[in-house]
N, C-alpha and C. Protein backbone atom coordinates (compact mmCIF):
# COMPACT_ATOMS: atom_id res chain seq x y z
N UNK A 1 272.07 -70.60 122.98
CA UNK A 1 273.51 -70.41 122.89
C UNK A 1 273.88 -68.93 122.95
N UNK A 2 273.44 -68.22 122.36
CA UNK A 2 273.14 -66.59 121.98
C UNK A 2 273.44 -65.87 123.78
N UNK A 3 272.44 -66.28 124.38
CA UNK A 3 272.25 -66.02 125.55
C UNK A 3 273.15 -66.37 127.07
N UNK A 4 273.82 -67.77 126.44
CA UNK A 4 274.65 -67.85 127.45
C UNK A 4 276.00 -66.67 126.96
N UNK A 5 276.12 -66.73 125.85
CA UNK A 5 276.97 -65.54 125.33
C UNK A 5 277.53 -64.21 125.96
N UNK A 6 276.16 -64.02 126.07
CA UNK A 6 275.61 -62.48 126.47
C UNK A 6 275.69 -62.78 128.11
N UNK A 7 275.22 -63.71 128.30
CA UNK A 7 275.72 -63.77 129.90
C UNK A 7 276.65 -63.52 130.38
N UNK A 8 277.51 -64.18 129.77
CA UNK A 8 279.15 -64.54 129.94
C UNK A 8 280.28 -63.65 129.54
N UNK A 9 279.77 -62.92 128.58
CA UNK A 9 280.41 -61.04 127.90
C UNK A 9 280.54 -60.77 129.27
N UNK A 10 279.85 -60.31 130.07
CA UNK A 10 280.31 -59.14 131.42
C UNK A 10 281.47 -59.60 132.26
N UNK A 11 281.03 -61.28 132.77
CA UNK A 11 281.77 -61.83 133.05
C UNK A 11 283.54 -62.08 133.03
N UNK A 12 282.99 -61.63 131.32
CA UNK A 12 284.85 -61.87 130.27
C UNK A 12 285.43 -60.55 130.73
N UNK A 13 284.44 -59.69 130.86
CA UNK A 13 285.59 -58.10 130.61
C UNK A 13 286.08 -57.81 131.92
N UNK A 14 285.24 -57.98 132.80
CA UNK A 14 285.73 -58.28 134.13
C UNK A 14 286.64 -58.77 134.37
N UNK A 15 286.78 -59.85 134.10
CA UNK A 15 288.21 -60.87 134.18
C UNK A 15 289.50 -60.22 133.45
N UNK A 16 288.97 -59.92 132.08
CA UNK A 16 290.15 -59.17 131.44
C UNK A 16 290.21 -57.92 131.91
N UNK A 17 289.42 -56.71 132.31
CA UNK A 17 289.95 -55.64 133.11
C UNK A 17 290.21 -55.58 134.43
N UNK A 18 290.16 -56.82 134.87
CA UNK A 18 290.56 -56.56 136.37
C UNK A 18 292.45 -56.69 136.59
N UNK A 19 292.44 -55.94 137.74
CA UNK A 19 294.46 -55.18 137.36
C UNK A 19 295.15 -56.80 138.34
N UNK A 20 295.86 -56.63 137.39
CA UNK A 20 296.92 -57.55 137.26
C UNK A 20 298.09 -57.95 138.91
N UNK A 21 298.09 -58.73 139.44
CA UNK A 21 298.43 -58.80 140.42
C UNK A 21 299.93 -59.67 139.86
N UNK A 22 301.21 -59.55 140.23
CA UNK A 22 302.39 -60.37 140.25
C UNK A 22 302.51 -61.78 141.37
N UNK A 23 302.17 -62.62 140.10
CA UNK A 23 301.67 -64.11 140.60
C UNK A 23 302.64 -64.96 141.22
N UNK A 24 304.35 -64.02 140.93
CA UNK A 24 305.23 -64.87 141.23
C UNK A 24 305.72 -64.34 142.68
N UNK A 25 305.10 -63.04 143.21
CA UNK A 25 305.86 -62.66 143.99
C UNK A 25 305.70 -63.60 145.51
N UNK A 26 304.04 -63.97 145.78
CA UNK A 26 304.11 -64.94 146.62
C UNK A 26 304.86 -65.97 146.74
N UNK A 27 305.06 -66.90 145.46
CA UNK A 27 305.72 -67.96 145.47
C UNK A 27 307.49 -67.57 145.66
N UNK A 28 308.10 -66.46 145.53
CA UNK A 28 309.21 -65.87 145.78
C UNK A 28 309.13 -65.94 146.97
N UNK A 29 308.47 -64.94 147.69
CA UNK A 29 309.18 -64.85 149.38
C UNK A 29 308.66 -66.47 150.18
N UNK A 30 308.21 -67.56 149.76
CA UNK A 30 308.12 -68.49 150.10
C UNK A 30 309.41 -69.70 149.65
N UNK A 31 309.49 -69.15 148.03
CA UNK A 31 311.17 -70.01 147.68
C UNK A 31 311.94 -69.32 149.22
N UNK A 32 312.71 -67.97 148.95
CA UNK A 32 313.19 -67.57 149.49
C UNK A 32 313.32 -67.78 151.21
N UNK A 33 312.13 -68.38 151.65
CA UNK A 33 311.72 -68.98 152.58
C UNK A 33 312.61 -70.23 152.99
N UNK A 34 312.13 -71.02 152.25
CA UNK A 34 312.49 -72.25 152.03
C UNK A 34 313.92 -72.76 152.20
N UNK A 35 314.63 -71.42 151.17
CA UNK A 35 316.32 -71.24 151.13
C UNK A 35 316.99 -71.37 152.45
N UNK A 36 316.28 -70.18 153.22
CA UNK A 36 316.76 -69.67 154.18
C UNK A 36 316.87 -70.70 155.13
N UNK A 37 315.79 -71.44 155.00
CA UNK A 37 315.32 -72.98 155.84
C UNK A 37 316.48 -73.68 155.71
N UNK A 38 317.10 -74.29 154.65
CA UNK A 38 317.73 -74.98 154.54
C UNK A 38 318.96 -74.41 154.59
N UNK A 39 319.47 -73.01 154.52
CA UNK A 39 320.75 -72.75 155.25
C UNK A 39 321.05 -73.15 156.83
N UNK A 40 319.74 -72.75 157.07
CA UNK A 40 319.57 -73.06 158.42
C UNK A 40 320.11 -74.54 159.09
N UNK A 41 319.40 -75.34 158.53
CA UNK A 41 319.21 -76.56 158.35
C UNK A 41 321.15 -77.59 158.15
N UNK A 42 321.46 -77.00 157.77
CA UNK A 42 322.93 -77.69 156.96
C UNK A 42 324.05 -76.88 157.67
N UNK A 43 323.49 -75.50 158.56
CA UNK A 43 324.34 -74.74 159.36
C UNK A 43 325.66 -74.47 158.73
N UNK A 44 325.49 -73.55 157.32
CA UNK A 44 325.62 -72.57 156.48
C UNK A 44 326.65 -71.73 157.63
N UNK A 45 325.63 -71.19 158.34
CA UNK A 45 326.12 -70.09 159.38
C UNK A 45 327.95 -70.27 159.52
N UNK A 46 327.70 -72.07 160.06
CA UNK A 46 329.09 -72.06 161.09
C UNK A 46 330.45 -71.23 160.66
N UNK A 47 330.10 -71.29 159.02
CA UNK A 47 331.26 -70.68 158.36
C UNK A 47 331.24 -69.54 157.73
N UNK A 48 330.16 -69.53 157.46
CA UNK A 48 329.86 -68.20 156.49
C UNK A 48 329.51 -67.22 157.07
N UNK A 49 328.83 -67.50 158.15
CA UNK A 49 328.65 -66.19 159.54
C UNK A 49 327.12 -66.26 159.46
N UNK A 50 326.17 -65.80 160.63
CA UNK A 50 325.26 -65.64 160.79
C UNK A 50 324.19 -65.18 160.16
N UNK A 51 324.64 -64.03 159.41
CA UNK A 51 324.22 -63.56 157.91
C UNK A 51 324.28 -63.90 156.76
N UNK A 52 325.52 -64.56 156.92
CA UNK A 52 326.43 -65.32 155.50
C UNK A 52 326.96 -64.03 154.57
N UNK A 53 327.33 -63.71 155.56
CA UNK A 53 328.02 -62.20 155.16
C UNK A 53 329.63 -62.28 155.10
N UNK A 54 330.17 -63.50 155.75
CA UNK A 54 331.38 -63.52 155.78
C UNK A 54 331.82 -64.09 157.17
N UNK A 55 332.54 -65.20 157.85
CA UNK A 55 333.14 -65.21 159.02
C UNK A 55 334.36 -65.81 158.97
N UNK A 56 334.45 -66.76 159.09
CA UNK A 56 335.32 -68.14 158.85
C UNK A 56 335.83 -68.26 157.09
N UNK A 57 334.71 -68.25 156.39
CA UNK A 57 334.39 -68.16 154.92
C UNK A 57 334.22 -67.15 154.57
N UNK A 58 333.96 -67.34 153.37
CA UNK A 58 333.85 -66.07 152.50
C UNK A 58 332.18 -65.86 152.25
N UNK A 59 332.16 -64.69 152.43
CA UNK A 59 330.47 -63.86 152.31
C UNK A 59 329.42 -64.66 150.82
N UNK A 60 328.51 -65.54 151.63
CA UNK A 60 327.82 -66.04 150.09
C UNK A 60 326.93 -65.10 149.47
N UNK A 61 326.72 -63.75 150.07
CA UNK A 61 325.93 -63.03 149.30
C UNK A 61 327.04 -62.08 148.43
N UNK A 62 327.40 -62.14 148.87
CA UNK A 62 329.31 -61.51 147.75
C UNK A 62 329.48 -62.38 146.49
N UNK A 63 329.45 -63.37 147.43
CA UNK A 63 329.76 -64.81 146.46
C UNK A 63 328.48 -64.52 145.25
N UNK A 64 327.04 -64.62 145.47
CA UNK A 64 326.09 -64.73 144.79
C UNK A 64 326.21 -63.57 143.35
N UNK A 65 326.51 -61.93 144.77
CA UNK A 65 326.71 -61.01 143.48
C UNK A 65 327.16 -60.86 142.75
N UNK A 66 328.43 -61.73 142.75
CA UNK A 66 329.88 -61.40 142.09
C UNK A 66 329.74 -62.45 140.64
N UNK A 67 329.36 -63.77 141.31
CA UNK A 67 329.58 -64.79 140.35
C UNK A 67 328.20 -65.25 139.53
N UNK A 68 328.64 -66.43 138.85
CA UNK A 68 327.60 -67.24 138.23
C UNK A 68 326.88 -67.77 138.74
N UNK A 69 325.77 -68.33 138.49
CA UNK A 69 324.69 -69.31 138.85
C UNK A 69 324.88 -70.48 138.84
N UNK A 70 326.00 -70.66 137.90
CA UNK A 70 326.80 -71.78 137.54
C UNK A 70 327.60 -72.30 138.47
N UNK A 71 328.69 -71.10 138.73
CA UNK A 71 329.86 -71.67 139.92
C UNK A 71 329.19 -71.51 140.97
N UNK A 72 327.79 -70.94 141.42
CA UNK A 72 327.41 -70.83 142.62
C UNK A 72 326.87 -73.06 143.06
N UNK A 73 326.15 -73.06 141.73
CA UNK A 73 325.68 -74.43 141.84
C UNK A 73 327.10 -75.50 142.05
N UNK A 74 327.48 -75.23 140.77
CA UNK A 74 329.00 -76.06 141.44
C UNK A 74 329.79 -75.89 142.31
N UNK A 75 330.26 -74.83 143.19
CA UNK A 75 330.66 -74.88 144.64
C UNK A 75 330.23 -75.52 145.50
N UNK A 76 328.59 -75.30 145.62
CA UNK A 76 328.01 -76.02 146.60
C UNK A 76 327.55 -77.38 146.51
N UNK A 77 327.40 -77.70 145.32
CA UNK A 77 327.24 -79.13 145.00
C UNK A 77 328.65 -79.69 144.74
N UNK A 78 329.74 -79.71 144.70
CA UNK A 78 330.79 -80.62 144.40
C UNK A 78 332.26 -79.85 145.16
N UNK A 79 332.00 -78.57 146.12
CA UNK A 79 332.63 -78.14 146.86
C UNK A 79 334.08 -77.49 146.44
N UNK A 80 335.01 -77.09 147.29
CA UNK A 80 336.28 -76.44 146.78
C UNK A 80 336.96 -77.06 147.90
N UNK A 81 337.50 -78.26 147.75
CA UNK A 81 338.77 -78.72 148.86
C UNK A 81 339.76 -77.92 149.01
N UNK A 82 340.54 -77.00 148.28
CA UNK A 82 341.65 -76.26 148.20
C UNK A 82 341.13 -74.96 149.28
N UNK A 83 340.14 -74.53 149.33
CA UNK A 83 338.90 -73.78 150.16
C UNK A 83 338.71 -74.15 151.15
N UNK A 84 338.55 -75.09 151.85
CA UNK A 84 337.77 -75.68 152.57
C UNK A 84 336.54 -76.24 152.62
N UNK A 85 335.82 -76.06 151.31
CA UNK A 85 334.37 -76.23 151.36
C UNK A 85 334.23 -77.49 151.14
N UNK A 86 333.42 -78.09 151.77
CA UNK A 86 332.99 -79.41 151.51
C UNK A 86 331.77 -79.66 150.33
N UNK A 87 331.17 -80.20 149.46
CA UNK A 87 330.75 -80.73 148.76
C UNK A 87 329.29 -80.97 149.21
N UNK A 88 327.92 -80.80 148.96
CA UNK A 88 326.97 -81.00 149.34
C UNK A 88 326.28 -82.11 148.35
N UNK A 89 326.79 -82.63 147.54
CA UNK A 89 325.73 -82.91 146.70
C UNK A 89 325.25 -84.63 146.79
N UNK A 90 325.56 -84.99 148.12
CA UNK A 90 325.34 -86.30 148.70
C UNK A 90 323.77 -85.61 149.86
N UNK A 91 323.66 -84.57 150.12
CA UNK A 91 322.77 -83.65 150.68
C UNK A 91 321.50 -83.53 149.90
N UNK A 92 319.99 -85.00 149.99
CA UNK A 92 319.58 -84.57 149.61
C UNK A 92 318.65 -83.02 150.13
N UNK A 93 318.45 -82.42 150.73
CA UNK A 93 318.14 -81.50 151.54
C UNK A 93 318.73 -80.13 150.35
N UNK A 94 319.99 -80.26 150.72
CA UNK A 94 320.53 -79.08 149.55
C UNK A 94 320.42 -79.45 148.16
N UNK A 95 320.23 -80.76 147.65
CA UNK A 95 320.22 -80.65 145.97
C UNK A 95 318.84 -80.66 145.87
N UNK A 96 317.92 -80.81 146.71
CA UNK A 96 316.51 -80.49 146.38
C UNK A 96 316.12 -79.13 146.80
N UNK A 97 316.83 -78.50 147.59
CA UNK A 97 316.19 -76.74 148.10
C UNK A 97 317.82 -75.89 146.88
N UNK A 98 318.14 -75.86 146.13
CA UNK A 98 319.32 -75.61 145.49
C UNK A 98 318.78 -74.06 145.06
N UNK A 99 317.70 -74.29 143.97
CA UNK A 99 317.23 -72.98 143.67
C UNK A 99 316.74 -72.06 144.87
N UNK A 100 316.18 -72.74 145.85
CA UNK A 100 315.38 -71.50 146.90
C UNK A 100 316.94 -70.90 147.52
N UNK A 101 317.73 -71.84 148.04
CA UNK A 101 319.30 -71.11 148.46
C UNK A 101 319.20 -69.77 147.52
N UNK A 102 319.65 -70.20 146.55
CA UNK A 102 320.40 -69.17 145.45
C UNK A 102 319.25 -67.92 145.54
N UNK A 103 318.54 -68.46 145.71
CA UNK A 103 316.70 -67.28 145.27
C UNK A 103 316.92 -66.54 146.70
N UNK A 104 317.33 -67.05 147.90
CA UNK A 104 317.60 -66.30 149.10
C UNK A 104 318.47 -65.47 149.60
N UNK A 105 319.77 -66.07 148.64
CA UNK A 105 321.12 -65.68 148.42
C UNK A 105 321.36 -64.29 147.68
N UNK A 106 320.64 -64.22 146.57
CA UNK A 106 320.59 -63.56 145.46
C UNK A 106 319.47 -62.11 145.81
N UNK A 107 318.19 -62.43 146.50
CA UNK A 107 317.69 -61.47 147.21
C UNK A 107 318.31 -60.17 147.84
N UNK A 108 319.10 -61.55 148.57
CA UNK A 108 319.86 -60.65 149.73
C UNK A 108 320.90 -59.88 149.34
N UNK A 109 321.94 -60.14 148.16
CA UNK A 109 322.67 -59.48 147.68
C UNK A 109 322.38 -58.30 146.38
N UNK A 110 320.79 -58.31 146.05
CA UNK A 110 320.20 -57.54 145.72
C UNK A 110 319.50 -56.42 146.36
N UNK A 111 319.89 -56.97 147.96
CA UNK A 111 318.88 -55.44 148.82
C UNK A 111 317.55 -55.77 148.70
N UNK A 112 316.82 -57.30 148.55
CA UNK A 112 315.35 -56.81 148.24
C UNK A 112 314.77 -57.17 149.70
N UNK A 113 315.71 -57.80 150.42
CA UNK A 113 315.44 -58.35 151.69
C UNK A 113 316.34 -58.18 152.38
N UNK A 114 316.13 -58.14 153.65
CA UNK A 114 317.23 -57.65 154.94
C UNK A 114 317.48 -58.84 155.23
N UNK A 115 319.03 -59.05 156.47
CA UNK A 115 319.35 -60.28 156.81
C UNK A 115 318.31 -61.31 157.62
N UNK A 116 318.41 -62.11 158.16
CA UNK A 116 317.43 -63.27 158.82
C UNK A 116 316.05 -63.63 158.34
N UNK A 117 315.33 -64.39 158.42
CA UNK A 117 314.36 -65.01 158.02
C UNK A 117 313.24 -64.20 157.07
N UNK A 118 313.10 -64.63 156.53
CA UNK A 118 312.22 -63.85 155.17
C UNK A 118 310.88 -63.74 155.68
N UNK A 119 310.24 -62.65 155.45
CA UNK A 119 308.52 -63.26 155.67
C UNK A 119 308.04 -63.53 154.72
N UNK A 120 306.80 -64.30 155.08
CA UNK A 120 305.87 -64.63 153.96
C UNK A 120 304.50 -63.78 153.69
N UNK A 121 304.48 -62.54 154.95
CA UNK A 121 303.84 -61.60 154.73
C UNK A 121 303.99 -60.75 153.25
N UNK A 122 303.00 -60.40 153.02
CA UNK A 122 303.33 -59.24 151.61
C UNK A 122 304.12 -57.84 152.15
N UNK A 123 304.55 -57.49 151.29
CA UNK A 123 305.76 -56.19 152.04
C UNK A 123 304.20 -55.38 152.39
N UNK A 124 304.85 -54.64 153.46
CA UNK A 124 303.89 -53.26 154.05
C UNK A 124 302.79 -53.79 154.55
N UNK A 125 302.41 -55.35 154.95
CA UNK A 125 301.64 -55.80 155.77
C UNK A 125 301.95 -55.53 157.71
N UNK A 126 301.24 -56.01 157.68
CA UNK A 126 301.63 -55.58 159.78
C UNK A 126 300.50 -57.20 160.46
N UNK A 127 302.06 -57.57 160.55
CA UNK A 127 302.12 -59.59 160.99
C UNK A 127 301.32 -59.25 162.60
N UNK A 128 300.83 -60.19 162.42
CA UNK A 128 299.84 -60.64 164.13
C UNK A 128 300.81 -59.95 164.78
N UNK A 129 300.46 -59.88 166.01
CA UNK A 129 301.66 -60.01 167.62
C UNK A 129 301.20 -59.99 168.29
């Protein structure tokens, strides 16, 4: 027993000194992915503009910065008739991608990502071509 111990010590410190990598950031630019997918998908664009910066509608990354998480979910799930917006929440597509929207939305009105499709590359990688 002693010995598997002693085996397994180098093993441990290793594990515990080895540097810390951010476990969520992959699974981020893949939500964020996902979001973008399903703007795509439900053609977001027609109104909100190509960016969703504003066309027809009003800018959802404005929208994202400005407001709640709350009224962001309830706009898009139960809509603003007085607005024009229609109601998604018969959409399963949007009530199941809800968080990656907002996570794409919210990016973008944070500056952590530029407009159109997200990569899933790590930043400062250099993608095939």
């Amino acid at each position: 027993m002693s010995l598997r111990v002693a085996m397994l010590a180098p093993l441990a410190a290793l594990i515990v000194a080895a540097p810390t990598v951010d476990a969520d950031e992959p699974d981020a630019r893949v939500q964020r992915e996902r979001g973008w997918n399903a703007l795509r998908a439900m053609d977001c664009a027609r109104c909100h503009g190509s960016n969703y910066d504003g066309w027809a509608a009003p800018s959802l990354i404005t929208s994202v910065r400005d407001g709640s998480r709350e009224r962001f979910s309830q706009r898009v799930l139960d809509g603003d008739i007085q607005s024009g917006m229609p109601g998604y929440r018969s959409q399963p597509l949007v009530v199941a991608e809800l968080d990656a929207i907002y996570a794409y939305l919210l990016a973008r009105a944070r500056g952590d990502i530029a407009p159109g499709r997200p990569s899933r590359a790590a930043p400062g990688a250099n993608p095939a071509r």
